[in-house]
C-alpha atoms as a PDB file:
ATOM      1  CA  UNK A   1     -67.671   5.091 -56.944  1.00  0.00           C
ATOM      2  CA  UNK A   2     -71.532   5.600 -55.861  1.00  0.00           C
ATOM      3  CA  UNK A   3     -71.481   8.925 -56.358  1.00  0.00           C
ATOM      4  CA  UNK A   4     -74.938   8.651 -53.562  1.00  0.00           C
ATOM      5  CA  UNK A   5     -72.433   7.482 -50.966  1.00  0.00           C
ATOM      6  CA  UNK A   6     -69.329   9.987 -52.316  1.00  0.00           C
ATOM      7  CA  UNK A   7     -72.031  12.799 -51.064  1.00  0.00           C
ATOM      8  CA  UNK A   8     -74.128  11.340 -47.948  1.00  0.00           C
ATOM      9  CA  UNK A   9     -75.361  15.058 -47.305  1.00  0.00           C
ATOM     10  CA  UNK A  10     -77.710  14.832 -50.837  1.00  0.00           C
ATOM     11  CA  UNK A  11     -81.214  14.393 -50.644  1.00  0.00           C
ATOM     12  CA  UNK A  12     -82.401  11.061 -52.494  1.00  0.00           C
ATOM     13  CA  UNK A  13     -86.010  11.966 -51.522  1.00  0.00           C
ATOM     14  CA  UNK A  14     -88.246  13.095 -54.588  1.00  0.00           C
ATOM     15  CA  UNK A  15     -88.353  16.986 -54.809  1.00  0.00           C
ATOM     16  CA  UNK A  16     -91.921  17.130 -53.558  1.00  0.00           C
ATOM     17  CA  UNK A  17     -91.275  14.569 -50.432  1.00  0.00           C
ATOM     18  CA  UNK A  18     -88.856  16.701 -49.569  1.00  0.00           C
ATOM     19  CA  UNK A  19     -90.333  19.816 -49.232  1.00  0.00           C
ATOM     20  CA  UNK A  20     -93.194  18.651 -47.356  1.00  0.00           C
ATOM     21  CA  UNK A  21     -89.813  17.341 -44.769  1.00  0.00           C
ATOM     22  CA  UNK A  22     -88.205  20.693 -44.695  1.00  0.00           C
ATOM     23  CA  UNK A  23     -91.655  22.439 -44.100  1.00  0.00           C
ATOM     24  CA  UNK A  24     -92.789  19.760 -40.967  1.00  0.00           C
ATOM     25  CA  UNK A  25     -89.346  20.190 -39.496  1.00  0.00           C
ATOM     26  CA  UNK A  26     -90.217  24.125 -39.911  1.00  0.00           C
ATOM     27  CA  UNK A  27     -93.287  23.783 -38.255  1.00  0.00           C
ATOM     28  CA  UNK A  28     -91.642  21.891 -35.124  1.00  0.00           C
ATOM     29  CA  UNK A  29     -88.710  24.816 -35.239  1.00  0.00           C
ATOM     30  CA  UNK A  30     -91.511  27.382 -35.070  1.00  0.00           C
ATOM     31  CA  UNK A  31     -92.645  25.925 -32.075  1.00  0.00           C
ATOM     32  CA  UNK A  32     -89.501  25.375 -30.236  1.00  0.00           C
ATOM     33  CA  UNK A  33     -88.904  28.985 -30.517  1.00  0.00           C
ATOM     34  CA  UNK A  34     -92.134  30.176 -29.199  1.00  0.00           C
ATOM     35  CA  UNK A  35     -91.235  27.569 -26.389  1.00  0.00           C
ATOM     36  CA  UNK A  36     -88.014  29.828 -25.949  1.00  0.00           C
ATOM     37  CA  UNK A  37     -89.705  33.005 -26.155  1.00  0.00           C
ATOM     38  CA  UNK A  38     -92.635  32.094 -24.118  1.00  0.00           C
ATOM     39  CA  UNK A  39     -89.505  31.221 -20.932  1.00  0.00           C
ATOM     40  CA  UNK A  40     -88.256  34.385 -21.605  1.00  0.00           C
ATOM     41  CA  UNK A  41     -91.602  35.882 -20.696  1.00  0.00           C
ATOM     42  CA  UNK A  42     -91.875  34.248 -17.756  1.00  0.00           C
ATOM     43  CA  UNK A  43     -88.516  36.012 -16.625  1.00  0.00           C
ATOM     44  CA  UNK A  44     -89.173  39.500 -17.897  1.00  0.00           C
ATOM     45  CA  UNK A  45     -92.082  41.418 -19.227  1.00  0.00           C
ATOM     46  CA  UNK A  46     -91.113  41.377 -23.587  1.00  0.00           C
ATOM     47  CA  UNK A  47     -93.692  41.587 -26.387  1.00  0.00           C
ATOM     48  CA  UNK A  48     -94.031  38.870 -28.498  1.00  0.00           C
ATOM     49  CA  UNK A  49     -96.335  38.484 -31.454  1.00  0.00           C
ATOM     50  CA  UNK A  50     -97.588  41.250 -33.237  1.00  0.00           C
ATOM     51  CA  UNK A  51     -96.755  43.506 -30.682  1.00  0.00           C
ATOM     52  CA  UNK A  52     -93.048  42.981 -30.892  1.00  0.00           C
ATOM     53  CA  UNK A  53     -93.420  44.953 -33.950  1.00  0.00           C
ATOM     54  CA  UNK A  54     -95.244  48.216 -32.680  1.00  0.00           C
ATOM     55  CA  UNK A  55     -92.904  51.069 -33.959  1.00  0.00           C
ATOM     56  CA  UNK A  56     -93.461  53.979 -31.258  1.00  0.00           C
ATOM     57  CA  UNK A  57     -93.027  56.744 -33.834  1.00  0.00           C
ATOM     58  CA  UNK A  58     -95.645  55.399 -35.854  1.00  0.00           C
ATOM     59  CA  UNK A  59     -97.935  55.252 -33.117  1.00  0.00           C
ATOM     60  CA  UNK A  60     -97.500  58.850 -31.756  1.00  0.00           C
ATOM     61  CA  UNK A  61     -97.884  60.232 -35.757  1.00  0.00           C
ATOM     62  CA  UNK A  62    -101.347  58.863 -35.428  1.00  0.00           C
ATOM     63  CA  UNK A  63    -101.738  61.266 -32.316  1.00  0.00           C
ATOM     64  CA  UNK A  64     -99.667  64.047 -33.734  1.00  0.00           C
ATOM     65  CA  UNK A  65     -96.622  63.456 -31.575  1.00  0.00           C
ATOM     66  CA  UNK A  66     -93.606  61.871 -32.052  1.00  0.00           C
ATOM     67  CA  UNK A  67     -91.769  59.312 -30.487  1.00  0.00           C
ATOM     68  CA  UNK A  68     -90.393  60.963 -27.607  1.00  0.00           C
ATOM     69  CA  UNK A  69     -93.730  61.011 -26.334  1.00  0.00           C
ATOM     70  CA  UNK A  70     -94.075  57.313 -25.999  1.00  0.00           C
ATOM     71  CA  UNK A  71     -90.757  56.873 -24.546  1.00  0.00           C
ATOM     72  CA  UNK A  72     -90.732  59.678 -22.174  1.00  0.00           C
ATOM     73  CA  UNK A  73     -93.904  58.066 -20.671  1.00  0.00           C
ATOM     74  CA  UNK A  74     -92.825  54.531 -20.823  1.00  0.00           C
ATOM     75  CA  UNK A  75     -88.760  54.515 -20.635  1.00  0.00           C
ATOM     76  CA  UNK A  76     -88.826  52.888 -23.727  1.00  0.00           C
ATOM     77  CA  UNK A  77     -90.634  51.163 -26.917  1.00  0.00           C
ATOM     78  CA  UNK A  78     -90.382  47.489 -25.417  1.00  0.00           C
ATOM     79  CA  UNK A  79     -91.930  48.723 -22.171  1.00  0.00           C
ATOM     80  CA  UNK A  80     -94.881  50.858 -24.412  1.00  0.00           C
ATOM     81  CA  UNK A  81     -94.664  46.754 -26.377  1.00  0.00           C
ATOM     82  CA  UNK A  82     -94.970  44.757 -23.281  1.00  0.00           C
ATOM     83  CA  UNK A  83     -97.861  47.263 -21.941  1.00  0.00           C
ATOM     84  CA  UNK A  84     -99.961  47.262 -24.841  1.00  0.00           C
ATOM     85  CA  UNK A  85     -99.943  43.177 -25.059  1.00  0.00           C
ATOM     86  CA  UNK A  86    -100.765  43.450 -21.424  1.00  0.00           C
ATOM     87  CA  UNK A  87    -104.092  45.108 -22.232  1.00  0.00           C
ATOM     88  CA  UNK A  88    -104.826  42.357 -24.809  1.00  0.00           C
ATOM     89  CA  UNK A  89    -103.622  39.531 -22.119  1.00  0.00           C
ATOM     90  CA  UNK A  90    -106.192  40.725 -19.487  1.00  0.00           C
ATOM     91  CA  UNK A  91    -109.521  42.875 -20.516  1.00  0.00           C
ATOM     92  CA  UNK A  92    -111.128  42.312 -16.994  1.00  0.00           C
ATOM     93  CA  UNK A  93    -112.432  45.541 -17.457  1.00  0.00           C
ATOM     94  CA  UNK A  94    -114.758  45.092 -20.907  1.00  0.00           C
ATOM     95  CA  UNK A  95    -116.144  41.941 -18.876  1.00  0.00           C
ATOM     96  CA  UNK A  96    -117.537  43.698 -15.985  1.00  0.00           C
ATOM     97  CA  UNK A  97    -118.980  46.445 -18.050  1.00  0.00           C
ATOM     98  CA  UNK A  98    -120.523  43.546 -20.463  1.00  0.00           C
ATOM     99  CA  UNK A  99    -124.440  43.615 -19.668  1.00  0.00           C
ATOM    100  CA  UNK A 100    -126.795  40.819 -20.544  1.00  0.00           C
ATOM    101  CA  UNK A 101    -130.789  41.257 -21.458  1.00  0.00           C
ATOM    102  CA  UNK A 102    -132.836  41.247 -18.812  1.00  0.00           C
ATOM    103  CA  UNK A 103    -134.742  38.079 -18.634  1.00  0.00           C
ATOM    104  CA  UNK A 104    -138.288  39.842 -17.638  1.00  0.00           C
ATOM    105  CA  UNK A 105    -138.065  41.526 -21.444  1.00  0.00           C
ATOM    106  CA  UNK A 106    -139.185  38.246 -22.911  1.00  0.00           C
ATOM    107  CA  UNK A 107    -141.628  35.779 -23.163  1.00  0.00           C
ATOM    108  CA  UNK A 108    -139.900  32.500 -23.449  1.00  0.00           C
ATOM    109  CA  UNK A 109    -136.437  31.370 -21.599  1.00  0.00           C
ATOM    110  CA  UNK A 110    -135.507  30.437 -25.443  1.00  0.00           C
ATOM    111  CA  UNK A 111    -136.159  34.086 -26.502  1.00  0.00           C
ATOM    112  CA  UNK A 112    -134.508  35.442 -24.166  1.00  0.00           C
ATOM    113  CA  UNK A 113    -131.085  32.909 -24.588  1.00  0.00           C
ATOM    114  CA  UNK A 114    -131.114  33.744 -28.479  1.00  0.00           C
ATOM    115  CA  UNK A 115    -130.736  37.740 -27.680  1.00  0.00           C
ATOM    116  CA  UNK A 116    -128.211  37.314 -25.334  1.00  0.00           C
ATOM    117  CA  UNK A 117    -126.367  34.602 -27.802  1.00  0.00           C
ATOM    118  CA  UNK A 118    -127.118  37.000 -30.958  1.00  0.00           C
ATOM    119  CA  UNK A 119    -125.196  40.090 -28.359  1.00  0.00           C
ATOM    120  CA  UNK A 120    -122.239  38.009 -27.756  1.00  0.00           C
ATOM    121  CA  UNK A 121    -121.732  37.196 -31.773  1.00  0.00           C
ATOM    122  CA  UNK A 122    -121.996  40.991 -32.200  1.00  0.00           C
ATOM    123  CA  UNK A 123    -119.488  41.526 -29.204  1.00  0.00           C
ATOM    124  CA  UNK A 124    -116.910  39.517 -31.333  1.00  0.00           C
ATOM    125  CA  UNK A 125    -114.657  39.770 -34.133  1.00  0.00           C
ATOM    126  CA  UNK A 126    -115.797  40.025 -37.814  1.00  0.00           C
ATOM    127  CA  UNK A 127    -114.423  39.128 -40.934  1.00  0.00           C
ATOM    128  CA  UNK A 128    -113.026  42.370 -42.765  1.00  0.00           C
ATOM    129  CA  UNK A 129    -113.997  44.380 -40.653  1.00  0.00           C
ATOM    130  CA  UNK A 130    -112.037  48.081 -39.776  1.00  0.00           C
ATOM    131  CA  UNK A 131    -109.810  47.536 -37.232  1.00  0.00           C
ATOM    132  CA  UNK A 132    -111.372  49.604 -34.022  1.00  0.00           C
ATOM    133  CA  UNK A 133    -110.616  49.712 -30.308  1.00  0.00           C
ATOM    134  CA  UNK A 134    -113.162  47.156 -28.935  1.00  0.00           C
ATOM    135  CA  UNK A 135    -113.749  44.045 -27.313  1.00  0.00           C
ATOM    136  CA  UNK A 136    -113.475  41.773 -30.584  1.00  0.00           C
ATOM    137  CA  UNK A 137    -110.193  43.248 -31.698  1.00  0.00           C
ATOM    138  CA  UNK A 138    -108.841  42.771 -28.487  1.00  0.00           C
ATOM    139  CA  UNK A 139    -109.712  39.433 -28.248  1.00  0.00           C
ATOM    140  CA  UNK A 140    -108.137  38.767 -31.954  1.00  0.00           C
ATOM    141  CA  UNK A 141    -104.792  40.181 -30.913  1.00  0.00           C
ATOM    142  CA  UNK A 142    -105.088  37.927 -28.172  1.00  0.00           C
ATOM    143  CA  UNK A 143    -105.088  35.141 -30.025  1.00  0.00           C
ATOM    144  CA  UNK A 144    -101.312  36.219 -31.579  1.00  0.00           C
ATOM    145  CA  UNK A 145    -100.351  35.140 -27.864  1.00  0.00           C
ATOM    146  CA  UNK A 146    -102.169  31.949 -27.109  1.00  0.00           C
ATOM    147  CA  UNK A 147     -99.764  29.843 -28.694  1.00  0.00           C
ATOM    148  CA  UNK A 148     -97.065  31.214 -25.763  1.00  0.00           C
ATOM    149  CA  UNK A 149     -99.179  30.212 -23.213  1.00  0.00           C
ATOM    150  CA  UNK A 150     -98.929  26.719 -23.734  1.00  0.00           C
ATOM    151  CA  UNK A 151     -95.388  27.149 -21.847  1.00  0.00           C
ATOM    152  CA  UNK A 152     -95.636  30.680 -20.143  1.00  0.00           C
ATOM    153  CA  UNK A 153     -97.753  31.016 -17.100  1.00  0.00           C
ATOM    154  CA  UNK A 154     -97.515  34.880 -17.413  1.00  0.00           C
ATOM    155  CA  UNK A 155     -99.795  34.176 -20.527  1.00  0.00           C
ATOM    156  CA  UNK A 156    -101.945  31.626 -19.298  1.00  0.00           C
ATOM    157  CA  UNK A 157    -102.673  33.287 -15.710  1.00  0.00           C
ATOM    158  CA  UNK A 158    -103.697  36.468 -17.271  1.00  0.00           C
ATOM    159  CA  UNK A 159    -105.779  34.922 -20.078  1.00  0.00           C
ATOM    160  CA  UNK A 160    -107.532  32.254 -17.583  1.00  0.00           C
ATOM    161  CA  UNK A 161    -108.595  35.049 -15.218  1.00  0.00           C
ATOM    162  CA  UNK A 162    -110.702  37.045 -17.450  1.00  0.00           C
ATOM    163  CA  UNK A 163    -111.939  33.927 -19.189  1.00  0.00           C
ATOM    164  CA  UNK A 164    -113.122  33.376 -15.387  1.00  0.00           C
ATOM    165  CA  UNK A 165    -114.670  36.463 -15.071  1.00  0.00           C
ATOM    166  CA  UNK A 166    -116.853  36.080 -18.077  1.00  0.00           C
ATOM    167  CA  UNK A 167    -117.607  32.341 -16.830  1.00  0.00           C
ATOM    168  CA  UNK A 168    -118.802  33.871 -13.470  1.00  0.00           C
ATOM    169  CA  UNK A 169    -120.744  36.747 -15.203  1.00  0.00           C
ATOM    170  CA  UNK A 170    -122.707  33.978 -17.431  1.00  0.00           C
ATOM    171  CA  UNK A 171    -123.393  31.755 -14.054  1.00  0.00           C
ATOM    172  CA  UNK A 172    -124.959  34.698 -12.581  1.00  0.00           C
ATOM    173  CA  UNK A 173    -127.511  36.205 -15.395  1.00  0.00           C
ATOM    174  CA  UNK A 174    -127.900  32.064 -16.066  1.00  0.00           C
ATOM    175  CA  UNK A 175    -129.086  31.931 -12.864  1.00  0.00           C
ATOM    176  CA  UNK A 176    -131.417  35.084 -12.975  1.00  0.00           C
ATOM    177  CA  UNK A 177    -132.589  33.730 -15.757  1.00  0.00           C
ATOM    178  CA  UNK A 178    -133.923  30.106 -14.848  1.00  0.00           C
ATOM    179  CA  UNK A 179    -135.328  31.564 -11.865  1.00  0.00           C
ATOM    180  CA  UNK A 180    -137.569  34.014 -13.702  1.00  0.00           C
ATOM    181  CA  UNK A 181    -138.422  31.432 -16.545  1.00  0.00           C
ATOM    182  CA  UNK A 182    -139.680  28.675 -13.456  1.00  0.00           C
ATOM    183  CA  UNK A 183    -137.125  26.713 -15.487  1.00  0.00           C
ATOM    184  CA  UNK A 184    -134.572  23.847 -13.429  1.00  0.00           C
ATOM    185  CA  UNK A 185    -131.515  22.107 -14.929  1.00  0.00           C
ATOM    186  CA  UNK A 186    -131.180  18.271 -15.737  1.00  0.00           C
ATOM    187  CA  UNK A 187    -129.904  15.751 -13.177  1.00  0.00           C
ATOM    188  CA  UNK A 188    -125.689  15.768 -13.113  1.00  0.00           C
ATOM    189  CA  UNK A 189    -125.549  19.302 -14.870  1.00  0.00           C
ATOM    190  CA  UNK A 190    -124.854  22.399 -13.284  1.00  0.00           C
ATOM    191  CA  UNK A 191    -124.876  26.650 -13.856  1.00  0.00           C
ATOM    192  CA  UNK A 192    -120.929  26.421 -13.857  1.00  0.00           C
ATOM    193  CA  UNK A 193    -121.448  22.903 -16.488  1.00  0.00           C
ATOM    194  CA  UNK A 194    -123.618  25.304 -18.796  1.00  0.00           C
ATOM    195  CA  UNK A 195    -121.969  28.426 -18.266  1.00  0.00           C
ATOM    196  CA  UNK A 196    -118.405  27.416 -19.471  1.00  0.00           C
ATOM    197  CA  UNK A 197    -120.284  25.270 -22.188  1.00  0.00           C
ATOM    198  CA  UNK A 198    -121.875  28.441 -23.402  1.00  0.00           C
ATOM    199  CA  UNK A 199    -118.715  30.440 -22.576  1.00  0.00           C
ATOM    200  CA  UNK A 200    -116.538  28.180 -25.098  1.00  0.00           C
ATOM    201  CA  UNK A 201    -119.136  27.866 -27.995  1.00  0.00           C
ATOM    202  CA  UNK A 202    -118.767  31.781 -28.397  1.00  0.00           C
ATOM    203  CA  UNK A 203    -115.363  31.910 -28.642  1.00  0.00           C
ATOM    204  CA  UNK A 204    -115.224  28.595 -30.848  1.00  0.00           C
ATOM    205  CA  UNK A 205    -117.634  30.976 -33.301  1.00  0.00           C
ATOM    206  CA  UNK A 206    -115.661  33.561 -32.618  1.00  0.00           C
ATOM    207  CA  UNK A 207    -112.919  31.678 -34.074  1.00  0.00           C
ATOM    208  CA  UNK A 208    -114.901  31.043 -37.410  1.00  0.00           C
ATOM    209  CA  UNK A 209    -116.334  34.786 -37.275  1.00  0.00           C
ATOM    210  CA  UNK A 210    -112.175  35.984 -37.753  1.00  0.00           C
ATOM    211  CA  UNK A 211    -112.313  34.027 -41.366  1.00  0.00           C
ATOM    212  CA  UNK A 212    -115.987  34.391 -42.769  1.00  0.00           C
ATOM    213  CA  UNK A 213    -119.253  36.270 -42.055  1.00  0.00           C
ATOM    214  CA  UNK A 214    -121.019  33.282 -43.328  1.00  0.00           C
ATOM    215  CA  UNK A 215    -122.437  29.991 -41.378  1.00  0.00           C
ATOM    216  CA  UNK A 216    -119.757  27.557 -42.439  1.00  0.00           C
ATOM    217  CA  UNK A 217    -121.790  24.907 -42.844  1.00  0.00           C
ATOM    218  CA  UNK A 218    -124.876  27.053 -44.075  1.00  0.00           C
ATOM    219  CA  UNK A 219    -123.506  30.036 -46.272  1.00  0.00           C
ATOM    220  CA  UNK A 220    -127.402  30.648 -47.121  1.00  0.00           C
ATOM    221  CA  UNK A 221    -127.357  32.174 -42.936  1.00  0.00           C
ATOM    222  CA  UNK A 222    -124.636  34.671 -41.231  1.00  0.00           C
ATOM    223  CA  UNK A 223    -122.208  33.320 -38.989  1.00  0.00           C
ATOM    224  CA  UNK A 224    -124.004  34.576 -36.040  1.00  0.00           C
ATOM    225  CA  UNK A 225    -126.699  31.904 -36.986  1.00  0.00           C
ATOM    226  CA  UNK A 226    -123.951  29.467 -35.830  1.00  0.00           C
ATOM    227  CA  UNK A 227    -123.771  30.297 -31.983  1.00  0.00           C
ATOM    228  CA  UNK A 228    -127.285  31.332 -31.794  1.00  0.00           C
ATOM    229  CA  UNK A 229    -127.793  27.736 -32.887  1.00  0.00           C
ATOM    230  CA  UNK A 230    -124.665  25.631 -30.891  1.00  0.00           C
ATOM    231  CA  UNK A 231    -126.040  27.915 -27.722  1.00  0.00           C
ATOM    232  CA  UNK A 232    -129.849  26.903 -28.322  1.00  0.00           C
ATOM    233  CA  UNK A 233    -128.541  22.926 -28.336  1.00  0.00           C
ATOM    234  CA  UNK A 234    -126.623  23.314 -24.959  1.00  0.00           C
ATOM    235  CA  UNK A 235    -129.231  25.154 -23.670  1.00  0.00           C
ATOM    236  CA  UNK A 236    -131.963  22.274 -24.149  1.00  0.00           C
ATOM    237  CA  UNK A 237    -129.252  19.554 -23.486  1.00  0.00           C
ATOM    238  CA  UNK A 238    -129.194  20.935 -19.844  1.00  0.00           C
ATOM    239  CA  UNK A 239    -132.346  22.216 -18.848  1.00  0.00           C
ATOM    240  CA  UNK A 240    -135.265  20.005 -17.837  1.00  0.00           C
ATOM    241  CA  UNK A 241    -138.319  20.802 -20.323  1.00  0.00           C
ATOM    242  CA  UNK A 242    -141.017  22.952 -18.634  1.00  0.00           C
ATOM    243  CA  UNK A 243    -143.617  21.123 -16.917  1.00  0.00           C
ATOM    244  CA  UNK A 244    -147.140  21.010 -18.386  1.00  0.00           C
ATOM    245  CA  UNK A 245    -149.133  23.854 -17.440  1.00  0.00           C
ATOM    246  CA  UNK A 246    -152.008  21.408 -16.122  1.00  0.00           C
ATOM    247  CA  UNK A 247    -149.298  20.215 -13.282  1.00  0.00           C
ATOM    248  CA  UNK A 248    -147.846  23.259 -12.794  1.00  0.00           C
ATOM    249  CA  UNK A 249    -151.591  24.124 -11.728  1.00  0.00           C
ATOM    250  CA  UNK A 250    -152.066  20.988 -10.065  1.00  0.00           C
ATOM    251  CA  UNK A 251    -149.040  21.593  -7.645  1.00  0.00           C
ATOM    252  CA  UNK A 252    -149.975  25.179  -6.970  1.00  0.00           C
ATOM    253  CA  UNK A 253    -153.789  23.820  -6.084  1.00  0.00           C
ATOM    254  CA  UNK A 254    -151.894  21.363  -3.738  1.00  0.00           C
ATOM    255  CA  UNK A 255    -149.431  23.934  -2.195  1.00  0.00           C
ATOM    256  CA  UNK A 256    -152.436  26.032  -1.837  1.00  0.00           C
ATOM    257  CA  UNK A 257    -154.585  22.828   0.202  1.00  0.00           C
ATOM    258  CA  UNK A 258    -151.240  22.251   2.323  1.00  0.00           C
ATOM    259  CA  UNK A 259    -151.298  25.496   3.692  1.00  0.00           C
END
């Protein structure tokens, strides 16, 4: 007797095929049951992530309470969960008190767009950094829960609107900005085209600034360099070059004759 065929449940795959199986069929488990939990937050406000595992004791030691004071606020440590992802889910708040240079403080429309780029990089995460109570921390943690909202609109909603807000915010000092500098866009493009352009090349940096303080592709230059870079490329990609000074004077000598 085959003893293959007296035991159809044995692997005949070679020890290393096989663990690369097991560990894709993982992967595709994993996300089946983030598909699960993400449902469940649709129906009901539960932590997920990270936060799922915020201990309410340990959290009032660091303020010299114990846990009663948590849950005697919030009914309960999944409500004090559910509330603190909340805060990562929607930071509306940090994005309206966000303030951009002022465009009259330099000389050049490209001076000005590196400050503001070289700000955002700062208002990000860093590698090994202390973890602190700002903007970039936030927005790490909120990356524990993007995975969820590929199925949960609670996730998504939340996470869209702020990343709105922001978009807005850039349209407007974008706009301040090319009016000061005498400065147009191209044909076909427009504020919103370059202000979500800009908008996603921070947090793609951002994304590299979580893993390494170094340009990826540069280690000689810090990360920042990146962004400051990407951002400088969009820029020029959508606005039209400056016109020569000689026509710029030419069309202010015949604006001047019209009237």
């Amino acid at each position: 007797m085959d003893v293959e065929q007296s035991n159809p449940g044995r692997s005949t795959l070679p020890k290393d095929v096989a663990r690369q199986r097991y560990v894709e069929i993982g992967e595709l488990a994993a996300l089946e049951q983030i598909r699960l939990d993400a449902a469940e937050l649709d129906r009901q406000a539960v932590a997920v992530g990270p936060f799922a595992r915020l201990d309410a004791g340990s959290v009032a030691a660091r303020d010299g309470k114990t846990r009663g004071a948590i849950t005697n606020l919030f009914g309960s440590q999944a409500t004090f969960q559910a509330e603190t992802m909340a805060l990562a889910l929607s930071a509306s708040d940090w994005i309206e008190r966000l303030t951009y240079p002022d465009p009259a403080d330099h000389p050049t429309a490209e001076a000005w767009l590196d400050v503001l780029l070289a700000g955002e990089s700062d208002r990000g995460p860093h590698h090994g950094a202390e973890p602190a109570g700002d903007y970039g921390f936030l927005w790490a943690l909120w990356l524990s829960t993007v995975p969820y909202g590929l199925w949960s609109e609670h996730i998504s909603r939340l996470s869209m609107d702020e990343h709105a807000l922001w978009v807005d915010k850039l349209e407007r000092v974008l706009r301040a900005a090319l009016e000061h500098f005498g400065r147009t866009l191209r044909d076909g493009t427009t504020v919103t085209d370059l202000a979500a352009a800009l908008a996603n090349a921070v947090e793609g940096a951002w994304l590299n600034q979580c893993l390494t303080a170094r340009h990826p592709g540069d280690p000689s230059e810090p990360i920042a360099t990146a962004v400051r870079r990407s951002g400088l490329l969009l820029w020029r990609g959508a606005v039209a070059d400056p016109a020569p000074s000689g026509a710029r004077s030419s069309r202010r000598r015949g604006s001047a004759s019209a009237r």
